[in-house]
Protein backbone atom coordinates (compact mmCIF):
# COMPACT_ATOMS: atom_id res chain seq x y z
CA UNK A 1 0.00 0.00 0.00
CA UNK A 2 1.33 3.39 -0.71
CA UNK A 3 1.56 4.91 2.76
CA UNK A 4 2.75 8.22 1.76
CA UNK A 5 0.43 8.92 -0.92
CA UNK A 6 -2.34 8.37 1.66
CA UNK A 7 -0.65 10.52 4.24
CA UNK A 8 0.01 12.95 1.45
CA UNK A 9 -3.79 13.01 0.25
CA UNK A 10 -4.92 13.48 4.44
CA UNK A 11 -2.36 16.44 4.76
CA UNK A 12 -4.96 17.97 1.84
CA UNK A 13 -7.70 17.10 3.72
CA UNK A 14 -6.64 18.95 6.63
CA UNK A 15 -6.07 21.99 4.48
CA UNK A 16 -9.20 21.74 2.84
CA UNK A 17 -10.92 21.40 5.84
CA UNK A 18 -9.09 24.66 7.67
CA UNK A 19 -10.43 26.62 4.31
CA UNK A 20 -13.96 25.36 4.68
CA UNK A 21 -13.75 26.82 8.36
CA UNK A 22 -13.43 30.44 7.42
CA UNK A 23 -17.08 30.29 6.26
CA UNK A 24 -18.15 29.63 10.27
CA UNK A 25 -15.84 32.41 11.04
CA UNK A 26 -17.24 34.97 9.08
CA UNK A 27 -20.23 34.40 10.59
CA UNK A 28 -18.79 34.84 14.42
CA UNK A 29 -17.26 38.34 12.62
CA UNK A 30 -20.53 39.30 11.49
CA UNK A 31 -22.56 38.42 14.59
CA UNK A 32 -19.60 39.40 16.94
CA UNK A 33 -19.34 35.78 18.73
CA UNK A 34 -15.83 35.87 20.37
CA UNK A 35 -16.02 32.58 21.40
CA UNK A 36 -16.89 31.19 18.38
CA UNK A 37 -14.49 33.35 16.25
CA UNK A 38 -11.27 32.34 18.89
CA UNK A 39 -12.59 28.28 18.21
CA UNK A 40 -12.57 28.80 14.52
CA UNK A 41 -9.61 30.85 14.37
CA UNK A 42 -6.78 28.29 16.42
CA UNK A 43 -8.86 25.52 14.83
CA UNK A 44 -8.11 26.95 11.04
CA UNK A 45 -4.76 27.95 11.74
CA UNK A 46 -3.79 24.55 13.15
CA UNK A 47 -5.40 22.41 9.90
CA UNK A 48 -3.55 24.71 7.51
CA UNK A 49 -0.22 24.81 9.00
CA UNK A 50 -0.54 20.81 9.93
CA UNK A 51 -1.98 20.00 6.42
CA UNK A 52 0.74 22.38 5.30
CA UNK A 53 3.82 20.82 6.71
CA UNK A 54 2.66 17.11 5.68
CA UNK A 55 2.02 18.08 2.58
CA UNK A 56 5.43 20.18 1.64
CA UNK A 57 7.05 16.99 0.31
CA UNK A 58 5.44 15.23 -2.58
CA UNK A 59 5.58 11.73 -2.32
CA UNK A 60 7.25 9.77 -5.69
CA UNK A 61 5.18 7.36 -5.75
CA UNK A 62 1.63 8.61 -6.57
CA UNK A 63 0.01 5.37 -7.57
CA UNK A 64 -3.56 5.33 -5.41
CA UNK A 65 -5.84 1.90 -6.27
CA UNK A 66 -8.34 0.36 -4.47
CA UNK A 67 -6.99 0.34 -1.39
CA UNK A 68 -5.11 3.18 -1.38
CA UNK A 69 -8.60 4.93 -2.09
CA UNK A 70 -10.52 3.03 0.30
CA UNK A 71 -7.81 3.82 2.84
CA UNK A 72 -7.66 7.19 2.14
CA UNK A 73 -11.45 7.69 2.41
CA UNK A 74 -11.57 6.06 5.99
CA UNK A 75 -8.84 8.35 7.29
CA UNK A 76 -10.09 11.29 5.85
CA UNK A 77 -13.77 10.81 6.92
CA UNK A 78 -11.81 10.09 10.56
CA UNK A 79 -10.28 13.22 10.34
CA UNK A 80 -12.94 15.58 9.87
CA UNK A 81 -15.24 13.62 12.62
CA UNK A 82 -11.94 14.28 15.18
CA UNK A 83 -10.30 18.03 13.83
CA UNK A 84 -14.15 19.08 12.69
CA UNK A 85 -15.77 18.40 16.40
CA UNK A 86 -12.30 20.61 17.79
CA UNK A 87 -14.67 24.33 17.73
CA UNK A 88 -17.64 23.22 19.37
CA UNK A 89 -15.07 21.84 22.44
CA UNK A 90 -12.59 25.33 22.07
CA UNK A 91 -15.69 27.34 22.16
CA UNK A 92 -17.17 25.47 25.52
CA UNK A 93 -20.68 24.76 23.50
CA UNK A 94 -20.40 21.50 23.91
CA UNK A 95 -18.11 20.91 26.79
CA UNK A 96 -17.92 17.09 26.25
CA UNK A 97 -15.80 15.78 23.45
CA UNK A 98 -17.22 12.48 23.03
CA UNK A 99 -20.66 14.55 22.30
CA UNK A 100 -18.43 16.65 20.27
CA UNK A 101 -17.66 14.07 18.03
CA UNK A 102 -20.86 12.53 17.78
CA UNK A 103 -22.54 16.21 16.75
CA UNK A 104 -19.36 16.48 14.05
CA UNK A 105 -19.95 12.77 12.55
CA UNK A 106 -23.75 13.25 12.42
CA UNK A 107 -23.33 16.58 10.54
CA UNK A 108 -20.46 15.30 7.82
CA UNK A 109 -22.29 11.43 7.53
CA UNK A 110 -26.01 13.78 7.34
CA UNK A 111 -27.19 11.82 9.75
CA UNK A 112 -28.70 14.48 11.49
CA UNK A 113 -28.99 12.85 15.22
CA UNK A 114 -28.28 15.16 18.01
CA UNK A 115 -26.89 15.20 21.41
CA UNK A 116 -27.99 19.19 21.90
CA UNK A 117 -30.91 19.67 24.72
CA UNK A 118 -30.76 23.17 23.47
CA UNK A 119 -29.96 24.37 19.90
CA UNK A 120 -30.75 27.69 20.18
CA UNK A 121 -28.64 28.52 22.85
CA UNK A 122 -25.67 27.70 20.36
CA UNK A 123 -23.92 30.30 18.92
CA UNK A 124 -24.80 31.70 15.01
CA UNK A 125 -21.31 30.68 13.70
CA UNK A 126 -21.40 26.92 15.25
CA UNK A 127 -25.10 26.58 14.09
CA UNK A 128 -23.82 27.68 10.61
CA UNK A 129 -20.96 24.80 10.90
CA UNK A 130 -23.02 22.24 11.86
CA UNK A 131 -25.36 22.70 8.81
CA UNK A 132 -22.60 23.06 6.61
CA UNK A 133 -20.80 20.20 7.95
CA UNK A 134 -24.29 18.40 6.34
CA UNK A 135 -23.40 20.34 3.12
CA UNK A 136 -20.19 18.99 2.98
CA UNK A 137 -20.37 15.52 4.23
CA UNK A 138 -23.41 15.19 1.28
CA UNK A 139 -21.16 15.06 -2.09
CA UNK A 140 -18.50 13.64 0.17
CA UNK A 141 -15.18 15.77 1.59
CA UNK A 142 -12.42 14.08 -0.83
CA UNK A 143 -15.07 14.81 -4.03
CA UNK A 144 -14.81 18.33 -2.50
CA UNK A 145 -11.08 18.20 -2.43
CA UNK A 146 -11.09 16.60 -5.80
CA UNK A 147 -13.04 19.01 -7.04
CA UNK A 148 -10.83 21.89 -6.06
CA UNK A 149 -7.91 20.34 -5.64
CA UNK A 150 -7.74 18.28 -8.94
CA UNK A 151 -5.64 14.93 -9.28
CA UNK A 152 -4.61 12.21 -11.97
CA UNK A 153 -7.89 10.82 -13.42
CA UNK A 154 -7.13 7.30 -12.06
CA UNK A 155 -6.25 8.51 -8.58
CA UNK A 156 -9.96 10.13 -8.89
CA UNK A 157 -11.89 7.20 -10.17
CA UNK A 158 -10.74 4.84 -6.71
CA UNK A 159 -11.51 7.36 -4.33
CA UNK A 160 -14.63 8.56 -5.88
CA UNK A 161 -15.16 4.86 -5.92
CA UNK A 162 -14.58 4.62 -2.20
CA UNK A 163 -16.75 7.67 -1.20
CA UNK A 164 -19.49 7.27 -3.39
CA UNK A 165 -22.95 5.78 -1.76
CA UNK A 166 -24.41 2.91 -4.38
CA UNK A 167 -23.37 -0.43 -5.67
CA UNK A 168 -22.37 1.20 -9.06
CA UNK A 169 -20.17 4.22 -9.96
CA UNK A 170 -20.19 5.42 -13.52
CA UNK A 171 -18.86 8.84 -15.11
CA UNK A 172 -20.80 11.70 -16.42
CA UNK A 173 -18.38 12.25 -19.00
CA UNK A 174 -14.66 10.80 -20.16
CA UNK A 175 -12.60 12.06 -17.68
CA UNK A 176 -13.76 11.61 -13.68
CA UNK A 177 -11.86 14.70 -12.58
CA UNK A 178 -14.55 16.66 -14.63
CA UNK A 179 -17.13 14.67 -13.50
CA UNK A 180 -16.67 15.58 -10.06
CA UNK A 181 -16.63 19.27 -10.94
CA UNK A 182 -19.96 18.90 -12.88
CA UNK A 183 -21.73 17.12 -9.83
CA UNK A 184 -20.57 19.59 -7.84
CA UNK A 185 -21.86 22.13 -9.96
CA UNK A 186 -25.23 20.56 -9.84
CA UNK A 187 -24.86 20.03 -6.01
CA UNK A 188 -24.65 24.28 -5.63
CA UNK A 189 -27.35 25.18 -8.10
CA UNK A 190 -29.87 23.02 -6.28
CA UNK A 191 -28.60 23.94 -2.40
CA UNK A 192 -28.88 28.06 -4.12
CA UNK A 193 -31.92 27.51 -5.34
CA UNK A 194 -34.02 26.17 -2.10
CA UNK A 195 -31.92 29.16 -0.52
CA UNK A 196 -33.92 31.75 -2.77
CA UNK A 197 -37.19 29.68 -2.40
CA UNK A 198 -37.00 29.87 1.31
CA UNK A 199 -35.89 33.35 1.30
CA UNK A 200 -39.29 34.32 -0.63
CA UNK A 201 -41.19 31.86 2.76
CA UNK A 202 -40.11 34.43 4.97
CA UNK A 203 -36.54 32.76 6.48
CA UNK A 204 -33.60 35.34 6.32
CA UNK A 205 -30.45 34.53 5.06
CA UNK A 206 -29.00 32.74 7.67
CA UNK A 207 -31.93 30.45 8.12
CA UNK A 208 -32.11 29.65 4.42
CA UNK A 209 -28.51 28.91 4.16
CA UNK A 210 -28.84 26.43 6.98
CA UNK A 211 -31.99 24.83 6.38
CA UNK A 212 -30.48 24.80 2.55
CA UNK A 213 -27.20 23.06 3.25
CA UNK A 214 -29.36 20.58 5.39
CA UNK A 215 -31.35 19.48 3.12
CA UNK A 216 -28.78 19.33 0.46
CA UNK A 217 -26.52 16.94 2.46
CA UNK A 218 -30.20 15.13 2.98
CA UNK A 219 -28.66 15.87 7.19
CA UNK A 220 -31.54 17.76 9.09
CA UNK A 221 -29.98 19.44 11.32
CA UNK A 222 -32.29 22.74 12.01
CA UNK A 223 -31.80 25.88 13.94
CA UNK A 224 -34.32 25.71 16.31
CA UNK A 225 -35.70 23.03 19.13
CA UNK A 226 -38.57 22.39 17.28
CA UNK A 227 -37.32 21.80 13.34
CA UNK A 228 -39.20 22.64 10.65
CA UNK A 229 -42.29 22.68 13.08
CA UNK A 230 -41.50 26.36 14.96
CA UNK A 231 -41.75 27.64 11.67
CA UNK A 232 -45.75 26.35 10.81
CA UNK A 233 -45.34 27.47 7.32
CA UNK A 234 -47.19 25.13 4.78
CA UNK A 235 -44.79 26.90 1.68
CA UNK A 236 -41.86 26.01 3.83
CA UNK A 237 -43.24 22.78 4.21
CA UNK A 238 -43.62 22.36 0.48
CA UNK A 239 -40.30 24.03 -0.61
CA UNK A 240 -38.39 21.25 2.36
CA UNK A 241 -40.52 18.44 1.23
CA UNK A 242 -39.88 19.06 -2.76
CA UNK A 243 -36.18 19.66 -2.34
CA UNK A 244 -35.50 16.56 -0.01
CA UNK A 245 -36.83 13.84 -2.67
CA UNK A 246 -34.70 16.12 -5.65
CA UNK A 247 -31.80 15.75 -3.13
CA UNK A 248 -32.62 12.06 -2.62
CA UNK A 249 -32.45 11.33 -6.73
CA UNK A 250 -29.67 10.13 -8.39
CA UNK A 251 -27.53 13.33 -10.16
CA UNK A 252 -26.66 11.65 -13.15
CA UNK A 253 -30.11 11.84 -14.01
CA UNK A 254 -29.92 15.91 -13.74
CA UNK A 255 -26.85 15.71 -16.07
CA UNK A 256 -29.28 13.84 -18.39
CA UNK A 257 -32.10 16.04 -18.07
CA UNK A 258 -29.46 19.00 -18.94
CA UNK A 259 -28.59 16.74 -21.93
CA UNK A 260 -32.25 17.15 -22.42
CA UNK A 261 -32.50 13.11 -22.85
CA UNK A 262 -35.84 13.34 -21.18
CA UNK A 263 -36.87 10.12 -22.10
CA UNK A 264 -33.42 8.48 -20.43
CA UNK A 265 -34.67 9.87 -17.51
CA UNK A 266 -38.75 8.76 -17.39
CA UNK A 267 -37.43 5.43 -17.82
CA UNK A 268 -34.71 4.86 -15.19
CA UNK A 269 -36.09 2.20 -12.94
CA UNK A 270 -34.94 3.08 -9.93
CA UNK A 271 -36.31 6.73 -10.08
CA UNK A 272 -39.76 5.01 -11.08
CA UNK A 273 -39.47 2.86 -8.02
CA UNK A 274 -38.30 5.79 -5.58
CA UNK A 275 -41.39 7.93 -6.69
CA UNK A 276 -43.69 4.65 -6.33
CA UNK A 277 -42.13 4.34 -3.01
CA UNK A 278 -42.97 7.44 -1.74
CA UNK A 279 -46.24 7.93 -3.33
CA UNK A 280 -47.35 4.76 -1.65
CA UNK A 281 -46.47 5.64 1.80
CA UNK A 282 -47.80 8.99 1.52
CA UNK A 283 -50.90 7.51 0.56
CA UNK A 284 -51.23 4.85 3.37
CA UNK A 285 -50.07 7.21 6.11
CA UNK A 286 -52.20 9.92 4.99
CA UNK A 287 -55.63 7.79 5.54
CA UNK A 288 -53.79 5.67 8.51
CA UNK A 289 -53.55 9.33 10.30
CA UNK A 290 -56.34 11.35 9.27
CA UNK A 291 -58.00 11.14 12.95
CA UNK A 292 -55.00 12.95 14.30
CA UNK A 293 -55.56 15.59 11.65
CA UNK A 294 -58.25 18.25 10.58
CA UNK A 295 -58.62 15.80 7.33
CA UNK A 296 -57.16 14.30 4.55
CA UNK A 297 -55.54 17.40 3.53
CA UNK A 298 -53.61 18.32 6.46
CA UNK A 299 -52.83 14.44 7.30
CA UNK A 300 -51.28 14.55 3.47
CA UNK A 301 -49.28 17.52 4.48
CA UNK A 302 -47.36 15.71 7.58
CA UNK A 303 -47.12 12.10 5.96
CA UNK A 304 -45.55 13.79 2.70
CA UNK A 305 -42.74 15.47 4.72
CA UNK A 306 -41.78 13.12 6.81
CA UNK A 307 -41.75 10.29 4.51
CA UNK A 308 -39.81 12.45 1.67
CA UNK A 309 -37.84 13.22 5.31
CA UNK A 310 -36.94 9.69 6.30
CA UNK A 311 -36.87 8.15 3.01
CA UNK A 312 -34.18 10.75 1.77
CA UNK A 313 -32.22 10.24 5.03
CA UNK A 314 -32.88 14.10 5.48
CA UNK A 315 -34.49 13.29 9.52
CA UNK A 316 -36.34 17.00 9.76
CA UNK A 317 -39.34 16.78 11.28
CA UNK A 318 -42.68 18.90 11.27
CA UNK A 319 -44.87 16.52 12.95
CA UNK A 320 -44.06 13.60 16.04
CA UNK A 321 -44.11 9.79 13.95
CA UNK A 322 -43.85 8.33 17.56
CA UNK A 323 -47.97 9.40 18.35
CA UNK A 324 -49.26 7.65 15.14
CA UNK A 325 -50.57 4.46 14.43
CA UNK A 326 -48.14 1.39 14.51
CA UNK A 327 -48.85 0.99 10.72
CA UNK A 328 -47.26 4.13 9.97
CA UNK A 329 -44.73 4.17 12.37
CA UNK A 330 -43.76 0.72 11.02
CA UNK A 331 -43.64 2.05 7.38
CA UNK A 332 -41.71 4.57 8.63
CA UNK A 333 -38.82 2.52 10.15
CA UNK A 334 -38.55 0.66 6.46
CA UNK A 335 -38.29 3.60 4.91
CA UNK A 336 -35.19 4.02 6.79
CA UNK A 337 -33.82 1.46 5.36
CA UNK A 338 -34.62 2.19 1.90
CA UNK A 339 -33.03 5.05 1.49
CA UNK A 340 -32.75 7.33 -1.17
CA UNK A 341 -31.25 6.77 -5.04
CA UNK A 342 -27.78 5.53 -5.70
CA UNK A 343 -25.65 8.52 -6.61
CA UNK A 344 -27.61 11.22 -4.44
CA UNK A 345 -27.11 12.75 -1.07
CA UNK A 346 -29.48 9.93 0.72
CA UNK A 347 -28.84 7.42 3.61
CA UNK A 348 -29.93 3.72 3.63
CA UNK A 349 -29.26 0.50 1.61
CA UNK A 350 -30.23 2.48 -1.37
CA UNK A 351 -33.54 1.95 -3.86
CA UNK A 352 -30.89 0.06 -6.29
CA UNK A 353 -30.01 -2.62 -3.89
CA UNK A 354 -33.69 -3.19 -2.79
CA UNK A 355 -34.59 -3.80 -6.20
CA UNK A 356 -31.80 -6.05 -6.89
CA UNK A 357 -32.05 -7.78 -3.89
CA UNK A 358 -35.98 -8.33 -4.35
CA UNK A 359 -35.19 -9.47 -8.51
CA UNK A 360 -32.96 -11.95 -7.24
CA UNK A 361 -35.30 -13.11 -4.69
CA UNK A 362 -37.90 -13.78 -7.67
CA UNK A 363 -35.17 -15.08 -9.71
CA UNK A 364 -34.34 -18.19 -6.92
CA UNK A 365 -38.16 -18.68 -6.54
CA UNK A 366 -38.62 -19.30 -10.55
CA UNK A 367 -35.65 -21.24 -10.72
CA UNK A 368 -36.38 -23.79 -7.91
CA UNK A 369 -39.98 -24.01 -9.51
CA UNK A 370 -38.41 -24.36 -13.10
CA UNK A 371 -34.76 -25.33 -12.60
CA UNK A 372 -34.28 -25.56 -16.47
CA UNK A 373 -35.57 -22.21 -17.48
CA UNK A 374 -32.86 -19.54 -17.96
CA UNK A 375 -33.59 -16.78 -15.73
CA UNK A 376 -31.53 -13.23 -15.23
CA UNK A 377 -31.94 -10.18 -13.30
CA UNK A 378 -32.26 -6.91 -15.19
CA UNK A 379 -32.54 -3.75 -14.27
CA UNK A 380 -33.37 -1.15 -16.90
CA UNK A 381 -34.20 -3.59 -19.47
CA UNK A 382 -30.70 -4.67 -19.29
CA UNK A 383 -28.96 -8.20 -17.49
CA UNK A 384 -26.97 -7.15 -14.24
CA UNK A 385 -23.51 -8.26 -14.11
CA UNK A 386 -23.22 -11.04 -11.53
CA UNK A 387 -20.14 -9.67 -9.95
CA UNK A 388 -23.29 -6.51 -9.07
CA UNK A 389 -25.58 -9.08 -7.52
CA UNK A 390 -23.03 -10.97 -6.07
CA UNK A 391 -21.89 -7.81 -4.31
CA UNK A 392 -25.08 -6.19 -3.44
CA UNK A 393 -26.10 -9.48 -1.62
CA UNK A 394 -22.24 -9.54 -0.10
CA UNK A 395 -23.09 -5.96 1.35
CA UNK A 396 -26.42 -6.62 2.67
CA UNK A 397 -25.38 -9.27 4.78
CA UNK A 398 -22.39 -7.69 6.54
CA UNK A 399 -24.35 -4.51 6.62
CA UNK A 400 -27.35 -6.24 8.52
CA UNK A 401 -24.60 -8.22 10.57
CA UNK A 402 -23.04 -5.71 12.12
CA UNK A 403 -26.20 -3.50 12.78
CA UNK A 404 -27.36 -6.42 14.72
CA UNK A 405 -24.05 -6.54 16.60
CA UNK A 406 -24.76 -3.06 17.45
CA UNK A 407 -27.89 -3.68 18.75
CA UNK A 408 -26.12 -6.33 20.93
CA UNK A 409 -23.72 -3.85 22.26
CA UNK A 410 -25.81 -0.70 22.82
CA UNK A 411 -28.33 -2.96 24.66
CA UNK A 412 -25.54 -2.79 27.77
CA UNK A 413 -26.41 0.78 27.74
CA UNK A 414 -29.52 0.09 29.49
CA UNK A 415 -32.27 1.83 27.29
CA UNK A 416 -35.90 0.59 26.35
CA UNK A 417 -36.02 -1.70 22.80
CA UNK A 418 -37.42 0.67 20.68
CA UNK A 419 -34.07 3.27 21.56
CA UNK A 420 -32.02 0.48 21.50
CA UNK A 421 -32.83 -1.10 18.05
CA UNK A 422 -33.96 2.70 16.10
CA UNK A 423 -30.65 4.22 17.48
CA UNK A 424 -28.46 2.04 15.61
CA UNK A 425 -30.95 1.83 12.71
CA UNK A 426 -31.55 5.27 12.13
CA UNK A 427 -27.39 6.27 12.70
CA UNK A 428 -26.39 3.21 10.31
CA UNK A 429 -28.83 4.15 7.58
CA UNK A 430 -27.41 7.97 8.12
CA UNK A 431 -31.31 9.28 8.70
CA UNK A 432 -31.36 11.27 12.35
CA UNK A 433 -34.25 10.43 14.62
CA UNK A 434 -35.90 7.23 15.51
CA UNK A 435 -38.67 6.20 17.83
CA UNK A 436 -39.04 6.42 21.67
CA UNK A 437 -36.46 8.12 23.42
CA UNK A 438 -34.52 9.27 20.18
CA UNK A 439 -38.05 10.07 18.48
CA UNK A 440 -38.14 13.56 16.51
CA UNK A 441 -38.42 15.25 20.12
CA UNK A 442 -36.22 13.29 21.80
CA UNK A 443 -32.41 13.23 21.21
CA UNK A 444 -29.19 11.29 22.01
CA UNK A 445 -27.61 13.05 25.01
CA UNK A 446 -29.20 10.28 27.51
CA UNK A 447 -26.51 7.89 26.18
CA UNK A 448 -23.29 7.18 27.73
CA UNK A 449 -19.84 8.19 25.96
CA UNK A 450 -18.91 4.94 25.09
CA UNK A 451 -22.40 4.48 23.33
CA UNK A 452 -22.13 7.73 21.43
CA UNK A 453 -18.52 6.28 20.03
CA UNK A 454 -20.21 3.44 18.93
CA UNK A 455 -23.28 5.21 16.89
CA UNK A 456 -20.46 7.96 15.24
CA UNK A 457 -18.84 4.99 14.43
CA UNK A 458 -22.32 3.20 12.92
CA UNK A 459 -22.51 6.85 10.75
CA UNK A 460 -19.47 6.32 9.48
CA UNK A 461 -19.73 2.92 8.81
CA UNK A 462 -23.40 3.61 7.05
CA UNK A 463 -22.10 6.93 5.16
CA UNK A 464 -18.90 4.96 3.89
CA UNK A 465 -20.89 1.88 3.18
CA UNK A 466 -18.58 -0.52 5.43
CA UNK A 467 -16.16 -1.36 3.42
CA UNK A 468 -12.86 1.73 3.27
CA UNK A 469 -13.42 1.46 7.21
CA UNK A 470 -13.44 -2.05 7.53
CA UNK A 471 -9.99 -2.06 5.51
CA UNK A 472 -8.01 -0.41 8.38
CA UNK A 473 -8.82 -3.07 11.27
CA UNK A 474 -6.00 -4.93 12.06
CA UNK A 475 -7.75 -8.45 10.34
CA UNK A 476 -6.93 -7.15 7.47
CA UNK A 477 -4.51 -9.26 4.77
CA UNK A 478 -1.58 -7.91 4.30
């Protein structure tokens, strides 16, 4: 493995990561936070001048494969969870740097859980960096480095490989590097655009940013105790719920509709199932909750949020999932798993993987009813690969192995099931709240240190999709 190339690539990551901190401290300028702007300020300095001196000599070797860009991705992602948590502790906000870390991890994986009792006592500049963190962590930190910081086109592909949620990875054009930059591209418009919309719902500009970056990173972290809900805006509502299921769609299928290969798009499979998905649980909740509502109407205003919410890994909330029915709450907690597209901001296994995972279900039923007959599993009209299937089924059982293994662990903590099992669930699937005591009003503070390790390390794991992390344990063949 090509140690110094990897060291090499972190050094950038600390730099870029120092830059991305001067946004936060423009903020403490502008709202005169000292606190803040003395945590951002030693915080900056140190990443640059650390990411600096590793990075003065070039290493000769600049070779980066798969490992090399799996093992770069699990350091980096490390890195910002540790150096990114270091002005919440400076500034005293968050006295407790276990809690510090869990806060940064939730915000770059967009997980969205929190261990804060009281958000708005937080200071303007740290409430801008954890929504950005969201921003940041959505496209992924090295495609952000990579996309200012270009490299050699096959040093791009593995590492794009690494970070990038999905079975599949494909390029937008020839060369990656460009690819990257167009995504990104995309990635702004969007998070600019629900800015401007929000603006025109009443939100100044430092709410819009921050709700913005939020949902672009599909995170959820909000300004305010109560979410989306202390705002009781139905155009809010609307703008938040339309922007979380464009965030949870696939980008390449922007690209396309730039392209203005319209008909590419309409018959993608996986966008066909994600909008079936969520048009289905709207639906159900909607008449499953209309007692709890002033009719249909306003029952189809909370169930489209917060499915669009949990479904796109987003986690805001306008409404309390815990009080309804058990079939909604139930349809709720699969949607967690579900996820959004492959290739978008989202959490969860992703739509892709259900559907391949479902086809080849089918497939093994028709086969052991017609052994002879010649059956394959297409997606798009077109026969998956078996290395794809192979690997999607690989995934989903090590992913569901060591969510149940976390289950195992957390339950020492001493919490009630439904905590227990919808912590892990909702921080490996990268969504934010789950039900009981870490419900959409609860949050995550009433967990021990150890246990808030272990669920940063479940966002990772979930936001990384196993695999780069798994690489640095010490099992590992050499």
């Amino acid at each position: 493995m090509n140690n110094r190339m990897i060291l090499y690539l972190s050094g950038r990551i600390l730099q870029v990561l120092g830059l991305t901190m001067l946004l936060p401290l423009a903020v403490s300028l502008i709202y005169r936070e000292p606190e803040s702007m003395f945590a951002f300020i030693v915080t900056a300095a140190g990443l640059l001048l650390s990411g600096t001196v590793i990075t003065i000599r070039k290493p000769e070797k600049k070779d980066v494969y798969a490992r090399e860009g799996m093992a770069t991705t699990a350091i980096a992602w490390l890195i910002v969870s540790v150096f990114g948590a270091l002005p919440f502790w400076i500034s005293g906000e968050i006295p407790n740097f276990a809690d510090c870390i869990f806060e940064t991890a939730s915000g770059f994986t967009t997980t969205g859980a929190t261990i804060l009792n009281d958000i708005e006592g937080m200071s303007k500049a740290c409430l801008f960096w954890r929504s950005f963190t969201h921003f940041l962590g959505g496209m992924g930190v090295l495609v952000l480095m990579l996309a200012i910081m270009p490299q050699n086109d096959t040093r791009t592909m593995h590492i794009v490989r690494a970070e990038s949620p999905g079975p599949t990875v494909g390029k937008l054009v020839a060369k990656m590097s460009f690819s990257v930059r167009i995504l990104y591209c995309m990635y702004i418009a969007l998070t600019v655009m629900e800015a401007i919309f929000l603006l025109f719902g009443g939100m100044n500009l430092f709410e819009a940013l921050c709700h913005a970056f939020s949902t672009a990173g599909t995170g959820g972290f909000g300004i305010t105790n109560g979410s989306i809900a202390d705002y009781d805006s139905v155009y809010i509502d609307v703008v938040i719920t339309v922007f979380m299921g464009l965030f949870g769609i696939n980008f390449s299928l922007y690209y396309l509709l730039l392209l203005r290969k319209f008909s590419q798009v309409f018959k993608n499979e996986e966008l066909r199932v994600f909008l079936g998905i969520c048009a289905a649980s709207i639906l159900i909740i909607s008449l499953n909750t209309m007692g709890h509502y002033d009719g249909f109407f306003t029952a189809l205003r909370y169930a489209s949020f917060q499915v669009l919410s949990i479904i796109s890994t987003t986690g805001f909330a306008t409404a309390d999932y815990t009080e309804w029915p058990v079939l909604s709450q139930v349809i709720i907690i699969l949607l967690m798993f579900v996820g959004g597209c492959a290739g978008s901001t989202g959490g969860g296994l992703k739509v892709s993987r259900i559907m391949t995972l479902f086809k080849t279900a089918v497939k093994e039923i028709r086969t052991a009813l017609n052994p002879r007959a010649v059956i394959t599993v297409k997606c798009d009209g077109k026969a998956l690969d078996q290395s794809i299937i192979k690997g999607v089924s690989s995934y989903f059982v090590v992913f569901m192995f060591i969510m149940v293994l976390s289950m195992l662990i957390l339950a020492l903590d001493g919490h009630d099931l439904g905590t227990t099992t919808t912590a892990v669930i909702t921080c490996m699937n990268n969504v934010g709240p789950g039900l009981s005591k870490v419900g959409p009003s609860g949050n995550f503070a009433g967990f021990s240190e150890w246990a808030k390790i272990l669920l940063s390390f479940d966002m990772l794991l979930g936001r990384l999709e196993i695999y780069p992390l798994l690489i640095l344990l010490p099992f590992r063949k050499k």
